[in-house]
N, C-alpha and C. Protein backbone atom coordinates (compact mmCIF):
# COMPACT_ATOMS: atom_id res chain seq x y z
N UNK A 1 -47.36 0.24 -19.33
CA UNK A 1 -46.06 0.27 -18.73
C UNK A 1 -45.63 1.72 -18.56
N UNK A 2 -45.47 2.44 -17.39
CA UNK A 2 -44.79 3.50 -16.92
C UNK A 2 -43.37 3.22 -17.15
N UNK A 3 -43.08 4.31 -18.12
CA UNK A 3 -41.25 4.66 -17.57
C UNK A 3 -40.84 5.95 -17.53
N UNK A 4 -40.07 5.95 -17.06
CA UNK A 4 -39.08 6.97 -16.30
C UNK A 4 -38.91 7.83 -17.40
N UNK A 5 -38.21 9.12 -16.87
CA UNK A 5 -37.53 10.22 -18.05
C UNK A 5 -36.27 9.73 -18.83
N UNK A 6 -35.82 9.26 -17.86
CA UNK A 6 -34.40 8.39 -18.70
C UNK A 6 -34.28 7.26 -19.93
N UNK A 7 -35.50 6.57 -19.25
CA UNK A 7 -35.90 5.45 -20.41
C UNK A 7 -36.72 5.86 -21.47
N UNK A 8 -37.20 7.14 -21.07
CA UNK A 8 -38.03 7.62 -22.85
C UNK A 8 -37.14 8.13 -23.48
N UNK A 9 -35.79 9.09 -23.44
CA UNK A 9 -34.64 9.38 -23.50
C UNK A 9 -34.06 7.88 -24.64
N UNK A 10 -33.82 7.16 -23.54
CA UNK A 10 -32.82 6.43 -24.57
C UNK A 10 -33.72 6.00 -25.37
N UNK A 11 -34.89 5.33 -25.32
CA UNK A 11 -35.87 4.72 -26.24
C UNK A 11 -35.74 5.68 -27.62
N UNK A 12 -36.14 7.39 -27.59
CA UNK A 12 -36.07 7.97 -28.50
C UNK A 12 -34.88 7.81 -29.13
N UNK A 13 -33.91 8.10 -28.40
CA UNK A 13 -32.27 8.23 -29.37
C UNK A 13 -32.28 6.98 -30.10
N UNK A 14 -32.90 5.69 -29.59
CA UNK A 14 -32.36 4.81 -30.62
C UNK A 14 -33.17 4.80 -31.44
N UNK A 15 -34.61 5.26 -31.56
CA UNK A 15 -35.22 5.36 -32.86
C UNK A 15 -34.71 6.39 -33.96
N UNK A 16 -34.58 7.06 -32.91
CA UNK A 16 -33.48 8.41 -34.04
C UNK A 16 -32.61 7.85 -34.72
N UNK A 17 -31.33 7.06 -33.96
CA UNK A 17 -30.70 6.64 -34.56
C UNK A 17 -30.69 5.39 -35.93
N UNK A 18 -31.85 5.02 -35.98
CA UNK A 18 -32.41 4.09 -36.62
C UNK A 18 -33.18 4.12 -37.80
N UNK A 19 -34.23 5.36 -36.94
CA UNK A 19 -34.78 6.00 -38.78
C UNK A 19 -33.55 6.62 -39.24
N UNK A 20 -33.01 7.43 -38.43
CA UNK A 20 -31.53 8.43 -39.34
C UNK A 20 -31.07 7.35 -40.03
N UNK A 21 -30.52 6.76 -39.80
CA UNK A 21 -29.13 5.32 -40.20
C UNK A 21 -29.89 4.99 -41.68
N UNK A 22 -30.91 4.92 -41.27
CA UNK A 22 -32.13 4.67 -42.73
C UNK A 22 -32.20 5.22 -44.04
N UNK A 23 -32.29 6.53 -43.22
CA UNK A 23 -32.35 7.57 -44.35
C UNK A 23 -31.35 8.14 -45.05
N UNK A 24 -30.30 8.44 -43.91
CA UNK A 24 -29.13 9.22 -43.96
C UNK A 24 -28.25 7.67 -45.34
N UNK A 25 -27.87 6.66 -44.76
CA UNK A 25 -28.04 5.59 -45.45
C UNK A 25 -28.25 5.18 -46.80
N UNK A 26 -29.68 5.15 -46.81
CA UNK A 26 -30.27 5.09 -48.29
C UNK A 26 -30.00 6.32 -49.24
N UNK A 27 -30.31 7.52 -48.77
CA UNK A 27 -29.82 8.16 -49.56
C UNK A 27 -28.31 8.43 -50.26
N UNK A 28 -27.73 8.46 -49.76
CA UNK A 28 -26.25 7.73 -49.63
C UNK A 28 -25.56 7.06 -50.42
N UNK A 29 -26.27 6.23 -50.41
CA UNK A 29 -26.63 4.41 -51.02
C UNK A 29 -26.88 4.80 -52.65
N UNK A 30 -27.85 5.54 -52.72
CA UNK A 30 -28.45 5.95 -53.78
C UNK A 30 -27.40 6.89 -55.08
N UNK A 31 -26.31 7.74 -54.01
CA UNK A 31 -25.59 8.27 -54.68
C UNK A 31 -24.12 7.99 -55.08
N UNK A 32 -23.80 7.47 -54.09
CA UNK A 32 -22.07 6.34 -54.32
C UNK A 32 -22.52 4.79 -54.52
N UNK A 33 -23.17 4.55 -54.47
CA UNK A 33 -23.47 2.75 -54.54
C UNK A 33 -24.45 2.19 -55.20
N UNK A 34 -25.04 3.14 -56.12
CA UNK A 34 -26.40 2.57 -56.90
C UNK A 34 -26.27 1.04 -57.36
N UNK A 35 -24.89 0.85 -57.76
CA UNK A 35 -25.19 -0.77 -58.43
C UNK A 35 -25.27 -1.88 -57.09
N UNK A 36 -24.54 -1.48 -56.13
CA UNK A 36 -24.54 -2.63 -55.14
C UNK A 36 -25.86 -2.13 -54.26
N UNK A 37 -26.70 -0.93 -54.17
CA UNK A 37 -27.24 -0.56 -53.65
C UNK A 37 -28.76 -1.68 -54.37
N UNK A 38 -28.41 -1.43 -55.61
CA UNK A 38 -29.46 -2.26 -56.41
C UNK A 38 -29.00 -3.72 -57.17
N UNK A 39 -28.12 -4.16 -55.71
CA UNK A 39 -27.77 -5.59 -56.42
C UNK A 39 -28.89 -7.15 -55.70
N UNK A 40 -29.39 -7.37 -56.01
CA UNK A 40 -30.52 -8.77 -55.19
C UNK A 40 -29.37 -9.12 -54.52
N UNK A 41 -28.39 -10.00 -55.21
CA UNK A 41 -27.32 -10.72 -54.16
C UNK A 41 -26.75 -10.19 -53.10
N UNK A 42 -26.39 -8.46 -53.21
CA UNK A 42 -26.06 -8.10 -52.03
C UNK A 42 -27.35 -8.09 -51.06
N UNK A 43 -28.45 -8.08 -51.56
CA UNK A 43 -29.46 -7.56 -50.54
C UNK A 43 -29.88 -8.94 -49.83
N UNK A 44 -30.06 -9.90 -50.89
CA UNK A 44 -30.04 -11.22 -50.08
C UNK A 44 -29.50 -12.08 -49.15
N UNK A 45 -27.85 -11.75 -49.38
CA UNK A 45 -26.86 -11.91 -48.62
C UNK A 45 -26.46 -11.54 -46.93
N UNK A 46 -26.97 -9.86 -47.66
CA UNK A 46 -27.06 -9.06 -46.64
C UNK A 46 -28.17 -9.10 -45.64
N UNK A 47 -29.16 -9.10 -46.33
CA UNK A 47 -31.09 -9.83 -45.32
C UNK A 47 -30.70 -11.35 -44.36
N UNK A 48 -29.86 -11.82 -45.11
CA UNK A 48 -29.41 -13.50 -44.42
C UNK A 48 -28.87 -13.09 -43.12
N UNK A 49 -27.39 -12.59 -43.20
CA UNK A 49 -26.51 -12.21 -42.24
C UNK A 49 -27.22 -10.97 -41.10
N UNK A 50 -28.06 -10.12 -41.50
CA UNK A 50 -28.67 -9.40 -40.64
C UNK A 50 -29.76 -10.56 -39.76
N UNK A 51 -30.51 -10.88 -40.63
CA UNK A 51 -31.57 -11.59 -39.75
C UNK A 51 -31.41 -12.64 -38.83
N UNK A 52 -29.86 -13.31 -39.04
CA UNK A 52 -29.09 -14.27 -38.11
C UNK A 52 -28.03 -13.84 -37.03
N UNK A 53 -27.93 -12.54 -37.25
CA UNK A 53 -27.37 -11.41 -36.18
C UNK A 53 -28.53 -10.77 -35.15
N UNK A 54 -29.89 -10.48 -36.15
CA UNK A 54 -31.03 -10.28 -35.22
C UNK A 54 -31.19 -10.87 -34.21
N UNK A 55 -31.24 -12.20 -34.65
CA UNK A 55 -31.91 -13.46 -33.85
C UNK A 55 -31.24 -14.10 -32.77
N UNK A 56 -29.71 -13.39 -32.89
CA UNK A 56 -28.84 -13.69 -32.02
C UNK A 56 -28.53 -12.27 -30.88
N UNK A 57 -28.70 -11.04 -31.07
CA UNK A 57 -29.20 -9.59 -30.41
C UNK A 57 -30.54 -9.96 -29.40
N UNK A 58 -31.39 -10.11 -29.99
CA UNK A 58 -32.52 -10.72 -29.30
C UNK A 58 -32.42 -11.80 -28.09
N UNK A 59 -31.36 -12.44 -28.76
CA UNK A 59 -31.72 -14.06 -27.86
C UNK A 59 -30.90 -13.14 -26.43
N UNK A 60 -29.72 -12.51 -26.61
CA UNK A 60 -29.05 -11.98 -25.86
C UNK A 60 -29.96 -11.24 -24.81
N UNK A 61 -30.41 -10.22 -25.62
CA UNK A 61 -31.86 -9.05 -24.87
C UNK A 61 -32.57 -9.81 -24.04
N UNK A 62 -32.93 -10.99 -24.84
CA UNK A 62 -34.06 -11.74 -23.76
C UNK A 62 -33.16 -12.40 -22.44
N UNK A 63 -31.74 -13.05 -22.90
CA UNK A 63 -31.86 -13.95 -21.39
C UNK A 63 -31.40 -12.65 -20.35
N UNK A 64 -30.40 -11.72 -20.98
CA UNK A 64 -29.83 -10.31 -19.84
C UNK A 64 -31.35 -9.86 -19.53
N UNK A 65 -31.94 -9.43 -20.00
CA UNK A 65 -33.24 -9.16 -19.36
C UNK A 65 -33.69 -9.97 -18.32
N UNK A 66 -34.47 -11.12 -18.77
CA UNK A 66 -35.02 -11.84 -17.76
C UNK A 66 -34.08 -12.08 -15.97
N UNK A 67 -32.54 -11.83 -16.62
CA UNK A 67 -31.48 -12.52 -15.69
C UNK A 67 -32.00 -11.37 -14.80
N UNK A 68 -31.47 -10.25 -15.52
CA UNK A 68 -31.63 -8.79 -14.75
C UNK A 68 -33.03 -8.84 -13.72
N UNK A 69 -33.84 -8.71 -14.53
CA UNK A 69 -34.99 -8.51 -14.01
C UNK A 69 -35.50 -9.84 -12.37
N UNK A 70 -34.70 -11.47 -12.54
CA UNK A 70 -34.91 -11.85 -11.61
C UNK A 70 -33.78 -11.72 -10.45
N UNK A 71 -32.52 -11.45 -11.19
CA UNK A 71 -31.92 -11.16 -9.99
C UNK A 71 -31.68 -9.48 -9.62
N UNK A 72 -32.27 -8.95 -10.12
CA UNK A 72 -32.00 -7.09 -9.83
C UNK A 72 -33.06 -6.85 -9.26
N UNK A 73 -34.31 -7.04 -8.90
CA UNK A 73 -35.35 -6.30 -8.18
C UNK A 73 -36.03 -6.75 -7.29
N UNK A 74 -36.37 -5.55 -6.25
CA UNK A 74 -36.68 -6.29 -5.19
C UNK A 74 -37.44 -5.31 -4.90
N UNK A 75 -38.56 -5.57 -4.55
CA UNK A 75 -39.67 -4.81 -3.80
C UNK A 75 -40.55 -4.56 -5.30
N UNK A 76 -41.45 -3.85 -5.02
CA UNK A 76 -42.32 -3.16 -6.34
C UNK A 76 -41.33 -2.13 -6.85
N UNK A 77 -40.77 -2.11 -7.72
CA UNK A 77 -40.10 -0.75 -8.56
C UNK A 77 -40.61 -0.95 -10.25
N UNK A 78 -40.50 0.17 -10.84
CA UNK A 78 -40.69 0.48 -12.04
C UNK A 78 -39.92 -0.74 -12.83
N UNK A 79 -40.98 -0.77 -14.18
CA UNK A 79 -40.74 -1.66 -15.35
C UNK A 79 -38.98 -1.05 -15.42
N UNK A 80 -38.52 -1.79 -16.08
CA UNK A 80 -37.00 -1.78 -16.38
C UNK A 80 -35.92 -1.03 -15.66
N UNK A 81 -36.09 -1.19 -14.36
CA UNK A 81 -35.56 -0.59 -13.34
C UNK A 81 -34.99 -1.74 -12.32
N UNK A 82 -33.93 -1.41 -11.85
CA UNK A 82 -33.46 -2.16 -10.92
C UNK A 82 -32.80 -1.68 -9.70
N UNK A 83 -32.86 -2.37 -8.29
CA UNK A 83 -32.32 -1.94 -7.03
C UNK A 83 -31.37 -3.14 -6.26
N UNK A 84 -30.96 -3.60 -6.98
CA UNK A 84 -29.95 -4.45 -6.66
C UNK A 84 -28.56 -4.71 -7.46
N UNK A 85 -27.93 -4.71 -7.22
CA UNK A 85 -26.47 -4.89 -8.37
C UNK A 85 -26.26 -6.06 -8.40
N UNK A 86 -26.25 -6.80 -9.88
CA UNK A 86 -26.28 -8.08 -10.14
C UNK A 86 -24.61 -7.92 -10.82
N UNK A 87 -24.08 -9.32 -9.89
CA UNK A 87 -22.94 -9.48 -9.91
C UNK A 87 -22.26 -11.14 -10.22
N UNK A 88 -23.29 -11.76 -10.60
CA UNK A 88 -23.58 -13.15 -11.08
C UNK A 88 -23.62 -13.54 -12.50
N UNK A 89 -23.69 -14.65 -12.71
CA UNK A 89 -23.91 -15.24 -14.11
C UNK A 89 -23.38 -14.25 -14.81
N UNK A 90 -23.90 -14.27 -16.25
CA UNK A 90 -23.44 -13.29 -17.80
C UNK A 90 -23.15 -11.73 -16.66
N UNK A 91 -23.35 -11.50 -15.55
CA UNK A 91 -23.16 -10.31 -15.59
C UNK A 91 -21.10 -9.75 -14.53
N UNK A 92 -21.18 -11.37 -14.22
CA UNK A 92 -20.50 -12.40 -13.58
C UNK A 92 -19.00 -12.11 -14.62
N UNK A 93 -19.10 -12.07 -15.97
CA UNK A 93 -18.15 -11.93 -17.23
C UNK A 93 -17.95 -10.62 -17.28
N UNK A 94 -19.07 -9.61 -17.47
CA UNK A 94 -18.86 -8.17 -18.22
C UNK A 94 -20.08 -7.66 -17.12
N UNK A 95 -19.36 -6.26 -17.17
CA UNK A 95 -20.37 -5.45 -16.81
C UNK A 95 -21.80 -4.77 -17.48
N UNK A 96 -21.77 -5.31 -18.41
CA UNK A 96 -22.68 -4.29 -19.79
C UNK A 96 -23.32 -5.77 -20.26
N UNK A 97 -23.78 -6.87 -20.22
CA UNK A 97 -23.78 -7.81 -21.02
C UNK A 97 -24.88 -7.34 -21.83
N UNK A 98 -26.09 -6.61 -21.35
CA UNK A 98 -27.28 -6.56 -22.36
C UNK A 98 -27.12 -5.35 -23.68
N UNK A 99 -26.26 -4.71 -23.13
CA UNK A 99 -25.40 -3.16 -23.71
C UNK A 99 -24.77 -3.64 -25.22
N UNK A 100 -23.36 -5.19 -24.68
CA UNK A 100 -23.04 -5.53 -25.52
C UNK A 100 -23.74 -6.37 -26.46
N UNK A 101 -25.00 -7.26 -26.11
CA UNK A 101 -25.46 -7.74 -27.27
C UNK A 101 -26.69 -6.75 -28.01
N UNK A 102 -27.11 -5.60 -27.27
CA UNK A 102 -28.11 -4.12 -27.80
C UNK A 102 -27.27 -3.86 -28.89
N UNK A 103 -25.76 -3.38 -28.73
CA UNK A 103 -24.85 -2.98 -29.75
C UNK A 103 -25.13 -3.09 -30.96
N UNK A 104 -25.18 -4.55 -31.05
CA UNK A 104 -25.10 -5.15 -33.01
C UNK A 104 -26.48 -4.69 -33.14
N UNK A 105 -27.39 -4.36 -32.41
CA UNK A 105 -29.16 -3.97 -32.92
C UNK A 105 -28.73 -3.04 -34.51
N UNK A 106 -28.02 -2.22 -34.26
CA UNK A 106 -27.30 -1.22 -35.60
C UNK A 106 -27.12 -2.01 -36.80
N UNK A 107 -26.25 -2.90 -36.64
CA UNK A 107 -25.57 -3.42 -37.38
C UNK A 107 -26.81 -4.58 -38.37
N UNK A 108 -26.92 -5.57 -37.50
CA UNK A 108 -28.46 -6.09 -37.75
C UNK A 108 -29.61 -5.57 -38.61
N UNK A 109 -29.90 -4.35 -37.91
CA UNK A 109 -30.49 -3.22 -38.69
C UNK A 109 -30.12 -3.07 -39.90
N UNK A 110 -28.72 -3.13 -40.22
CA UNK A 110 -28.37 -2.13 -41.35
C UNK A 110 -28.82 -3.17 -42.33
N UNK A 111 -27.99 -4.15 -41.93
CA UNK A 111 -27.83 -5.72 -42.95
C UNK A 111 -29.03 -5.83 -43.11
N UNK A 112 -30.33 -6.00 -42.29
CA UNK A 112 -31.52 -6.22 -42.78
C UNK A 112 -32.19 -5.21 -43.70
N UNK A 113 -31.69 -4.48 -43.78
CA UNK A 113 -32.15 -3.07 -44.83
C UNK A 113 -31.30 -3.19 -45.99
N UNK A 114 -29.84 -3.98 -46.11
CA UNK A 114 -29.27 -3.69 -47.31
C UNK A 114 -28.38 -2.29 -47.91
N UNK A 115 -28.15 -1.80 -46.93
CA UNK A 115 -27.64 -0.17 -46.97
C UNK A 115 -26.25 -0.45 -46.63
N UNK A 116 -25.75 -0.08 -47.64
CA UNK A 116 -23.80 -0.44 -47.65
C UNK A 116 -23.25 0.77 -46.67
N UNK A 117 -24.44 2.25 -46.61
CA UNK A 117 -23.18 2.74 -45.90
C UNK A 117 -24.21 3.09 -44.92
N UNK A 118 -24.85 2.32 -43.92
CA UNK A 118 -25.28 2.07 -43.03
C UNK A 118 -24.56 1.30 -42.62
N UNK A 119 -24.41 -0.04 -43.35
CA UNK A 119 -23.36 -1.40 -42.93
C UNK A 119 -22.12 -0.68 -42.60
N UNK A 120 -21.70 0.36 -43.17
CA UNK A 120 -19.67 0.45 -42.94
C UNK A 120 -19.41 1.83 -42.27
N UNK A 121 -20.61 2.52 -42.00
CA UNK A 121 -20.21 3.91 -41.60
C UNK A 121 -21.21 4.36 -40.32
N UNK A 122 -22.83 4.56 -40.88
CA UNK A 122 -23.26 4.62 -39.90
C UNK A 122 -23.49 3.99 -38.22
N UNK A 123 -23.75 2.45 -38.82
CA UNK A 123 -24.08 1.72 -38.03
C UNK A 123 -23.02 1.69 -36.77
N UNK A 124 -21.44 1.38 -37.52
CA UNK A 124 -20.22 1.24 -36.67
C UNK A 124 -20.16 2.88 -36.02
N UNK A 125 -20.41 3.74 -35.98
CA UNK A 125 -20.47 4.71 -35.44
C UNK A 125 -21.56 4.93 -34.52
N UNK A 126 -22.85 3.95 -34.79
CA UNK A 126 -23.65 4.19 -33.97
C UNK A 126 -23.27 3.14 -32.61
N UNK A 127 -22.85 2.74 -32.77
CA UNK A 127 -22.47 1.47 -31.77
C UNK A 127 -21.24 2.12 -31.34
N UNK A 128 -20.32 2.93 -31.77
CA UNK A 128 -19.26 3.40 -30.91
C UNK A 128 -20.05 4.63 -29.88
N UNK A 129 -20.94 5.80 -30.45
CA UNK A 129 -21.72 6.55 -29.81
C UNK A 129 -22.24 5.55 -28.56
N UNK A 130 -22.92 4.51 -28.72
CA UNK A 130 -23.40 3.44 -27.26
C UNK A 130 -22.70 3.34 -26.39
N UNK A 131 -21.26 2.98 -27.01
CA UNK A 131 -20.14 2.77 -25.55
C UNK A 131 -20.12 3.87 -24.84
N UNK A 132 -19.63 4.87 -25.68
CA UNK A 132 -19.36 6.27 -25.00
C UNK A 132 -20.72 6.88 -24.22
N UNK A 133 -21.92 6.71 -24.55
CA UNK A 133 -23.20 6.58 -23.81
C UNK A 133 -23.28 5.66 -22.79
N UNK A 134 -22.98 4.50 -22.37
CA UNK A 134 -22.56 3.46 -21.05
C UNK A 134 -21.77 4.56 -20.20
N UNK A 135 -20.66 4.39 -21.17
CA UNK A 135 -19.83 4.85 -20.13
C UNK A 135 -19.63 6.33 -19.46
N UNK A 136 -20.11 7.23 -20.12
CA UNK A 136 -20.61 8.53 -19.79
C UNK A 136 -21.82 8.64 -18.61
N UNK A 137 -23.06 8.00 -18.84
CA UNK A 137 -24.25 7.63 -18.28
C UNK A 137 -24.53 6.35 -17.43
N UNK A 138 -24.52 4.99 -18.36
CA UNK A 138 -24.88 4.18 -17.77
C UNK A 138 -24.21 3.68 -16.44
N UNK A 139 -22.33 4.08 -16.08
CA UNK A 139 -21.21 3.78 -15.36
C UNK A 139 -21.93 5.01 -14.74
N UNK A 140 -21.89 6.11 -14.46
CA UNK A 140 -22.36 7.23 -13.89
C UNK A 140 -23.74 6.64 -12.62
N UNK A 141 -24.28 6.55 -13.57
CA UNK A 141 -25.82 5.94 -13.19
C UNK A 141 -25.79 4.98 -12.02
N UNK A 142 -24.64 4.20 -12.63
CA UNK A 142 -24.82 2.51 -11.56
C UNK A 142 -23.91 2.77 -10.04
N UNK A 143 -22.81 3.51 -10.46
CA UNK A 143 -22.01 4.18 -9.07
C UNK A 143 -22.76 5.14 -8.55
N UNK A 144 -23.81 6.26 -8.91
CA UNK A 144 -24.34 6.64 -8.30
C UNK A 144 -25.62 6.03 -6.97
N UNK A 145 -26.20 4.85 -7.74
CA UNK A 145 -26.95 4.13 -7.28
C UNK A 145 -26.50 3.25 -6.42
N UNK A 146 -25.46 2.29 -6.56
CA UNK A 146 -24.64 1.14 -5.81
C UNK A 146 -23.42 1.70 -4.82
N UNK A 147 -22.88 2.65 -5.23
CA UNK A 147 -22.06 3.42 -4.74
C UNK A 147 -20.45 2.07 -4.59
N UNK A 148 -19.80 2.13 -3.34
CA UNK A 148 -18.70 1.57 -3.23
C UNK A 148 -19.06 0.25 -4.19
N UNK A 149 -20.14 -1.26 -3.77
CA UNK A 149 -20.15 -2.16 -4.41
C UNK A 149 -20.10 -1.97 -5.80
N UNK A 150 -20.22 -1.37 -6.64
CA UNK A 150 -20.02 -0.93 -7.63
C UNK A 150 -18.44 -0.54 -8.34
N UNK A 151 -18.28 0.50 -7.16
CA UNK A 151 -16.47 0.63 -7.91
C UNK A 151 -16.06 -0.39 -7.68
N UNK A 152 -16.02 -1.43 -6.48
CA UNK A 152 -15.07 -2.34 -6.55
C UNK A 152 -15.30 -3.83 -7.35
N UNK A 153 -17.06 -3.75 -8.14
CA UNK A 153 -17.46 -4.33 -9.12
C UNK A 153 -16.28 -4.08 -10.57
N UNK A 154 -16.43 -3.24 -10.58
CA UNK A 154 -15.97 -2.35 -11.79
C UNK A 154 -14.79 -2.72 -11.72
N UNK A 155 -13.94 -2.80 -10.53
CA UNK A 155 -12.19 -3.14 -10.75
C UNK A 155 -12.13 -4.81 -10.95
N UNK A 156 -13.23 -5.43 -10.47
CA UNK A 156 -12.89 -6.56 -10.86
C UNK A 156 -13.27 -7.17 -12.22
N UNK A 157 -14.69 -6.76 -13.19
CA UNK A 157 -15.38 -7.21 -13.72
C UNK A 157 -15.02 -6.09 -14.97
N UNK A 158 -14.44 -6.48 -16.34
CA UNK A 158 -14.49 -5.43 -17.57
C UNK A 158 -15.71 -5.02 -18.33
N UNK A 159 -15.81 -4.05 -18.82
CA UNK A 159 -17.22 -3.32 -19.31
C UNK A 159 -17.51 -4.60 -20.15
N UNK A 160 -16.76 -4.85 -21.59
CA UNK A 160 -17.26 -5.89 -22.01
C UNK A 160 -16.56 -7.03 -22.41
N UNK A 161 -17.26 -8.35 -22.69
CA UNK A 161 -16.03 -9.28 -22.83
C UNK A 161 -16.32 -10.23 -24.07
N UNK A 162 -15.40 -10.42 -24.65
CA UNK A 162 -15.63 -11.69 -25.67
C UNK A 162 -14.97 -13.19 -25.60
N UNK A 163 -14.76 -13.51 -24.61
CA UNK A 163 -14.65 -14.49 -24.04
C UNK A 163 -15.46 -15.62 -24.18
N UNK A 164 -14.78 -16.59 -24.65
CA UNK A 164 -15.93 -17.84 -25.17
C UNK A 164 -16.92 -18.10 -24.27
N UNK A 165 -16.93 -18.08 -22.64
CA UNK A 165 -17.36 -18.72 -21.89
C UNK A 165 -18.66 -17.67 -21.69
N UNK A 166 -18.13 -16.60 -21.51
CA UNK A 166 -19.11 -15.45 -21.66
C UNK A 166 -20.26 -15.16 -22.24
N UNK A 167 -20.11 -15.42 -23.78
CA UNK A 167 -20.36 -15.06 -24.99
C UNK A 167 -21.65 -16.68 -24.73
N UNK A 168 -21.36 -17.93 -24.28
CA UNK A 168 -22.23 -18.60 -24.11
C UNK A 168 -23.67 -18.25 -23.20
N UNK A 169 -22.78 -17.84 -22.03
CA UNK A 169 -23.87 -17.15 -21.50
C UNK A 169 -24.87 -15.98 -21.81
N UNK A 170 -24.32 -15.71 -22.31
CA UNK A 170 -25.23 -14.17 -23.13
C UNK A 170 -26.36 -14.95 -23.88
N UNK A 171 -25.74 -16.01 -24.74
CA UNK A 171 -26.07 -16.60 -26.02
C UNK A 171 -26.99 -18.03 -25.23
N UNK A 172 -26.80 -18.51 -24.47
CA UNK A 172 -27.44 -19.80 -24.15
C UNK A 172 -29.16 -19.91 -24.42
């Protein structure tokens, strides 16, 4: 699979952000939180709720993907690339739908690792850094590419939504 400069870009930052969250994290962990850091119940608790947040990040990734990918491209273009502005289904609710269920990947992360200040500090910071990355870049990106259909996407459709009806679609 060929990708672009942009997509090795973000690919790296989120590993960065991921081993960091880890490390930065555990160590952390190690020095304000040793007892909950070394409690089974929190870690069990915490492994539960991550791995049922995973599984629900994922399910999201997969259908915005596939959606993307059958209604965004047309002609031969690059793996995870698109030339069409999809303005339908889950994307139909929010503008970001795969953005917003990528988000909790942090959070997920953390819980599956057991790291209290991954769970309450890093993670929620890494997921605020994402928005401000959309919306700096990814909003940049898509008006550059779509041009007018786009802004007047944008006035109708909010970056993200939690809306029951929405939230099915992401989730179905």
């Amino acid at each position: 699979m060929k990708l672009d400069k942009s997509n090795i870009i973000r690919i790296t930052l989120w590993l960065v952000m991921l081993l960091g969250g880890t490390f930065v994290g555990i160590y952390f962990d190690k020095i304000y939180f040793p007892e909950l850091f070394n409690n089974l119940v929190f870690h069990i608790g915490s492994f539960t709720v991550g791995y049922i947040l995973l599984r629900l990040v994922l399910k999201s990734a997969k259908n915005t993907g596939r959606y993307l990918a059958k209604m965004g491209r047309e002609g031969e273009i690059p793996r995870l690339q698109t030339n069409k502005l999809v303005t339908s289904g889950m994307y139909g609710c929010m503008r970001h739908p795969m953005h917003f269920g990528l988000m909790f990947f942090f959070l997920a992360f953390a819980l599956l690792i057991g790291s209290p200040v991954f769970i309450s500090i890093i993670a929620p910071a890494e997921m605020l850094f994402m928005i401000v990355m959309i919306k700096l870049f990814e909003e940049k990106e898509a008006e550059k590419k779509f041009g007018q259909n786009y802004l007047e996407y944008k006035k109708e459709v909010p970056f993200f939504s939690v809306k029951k009806e929405c939230l099915k679609m992401l989730l179905k």
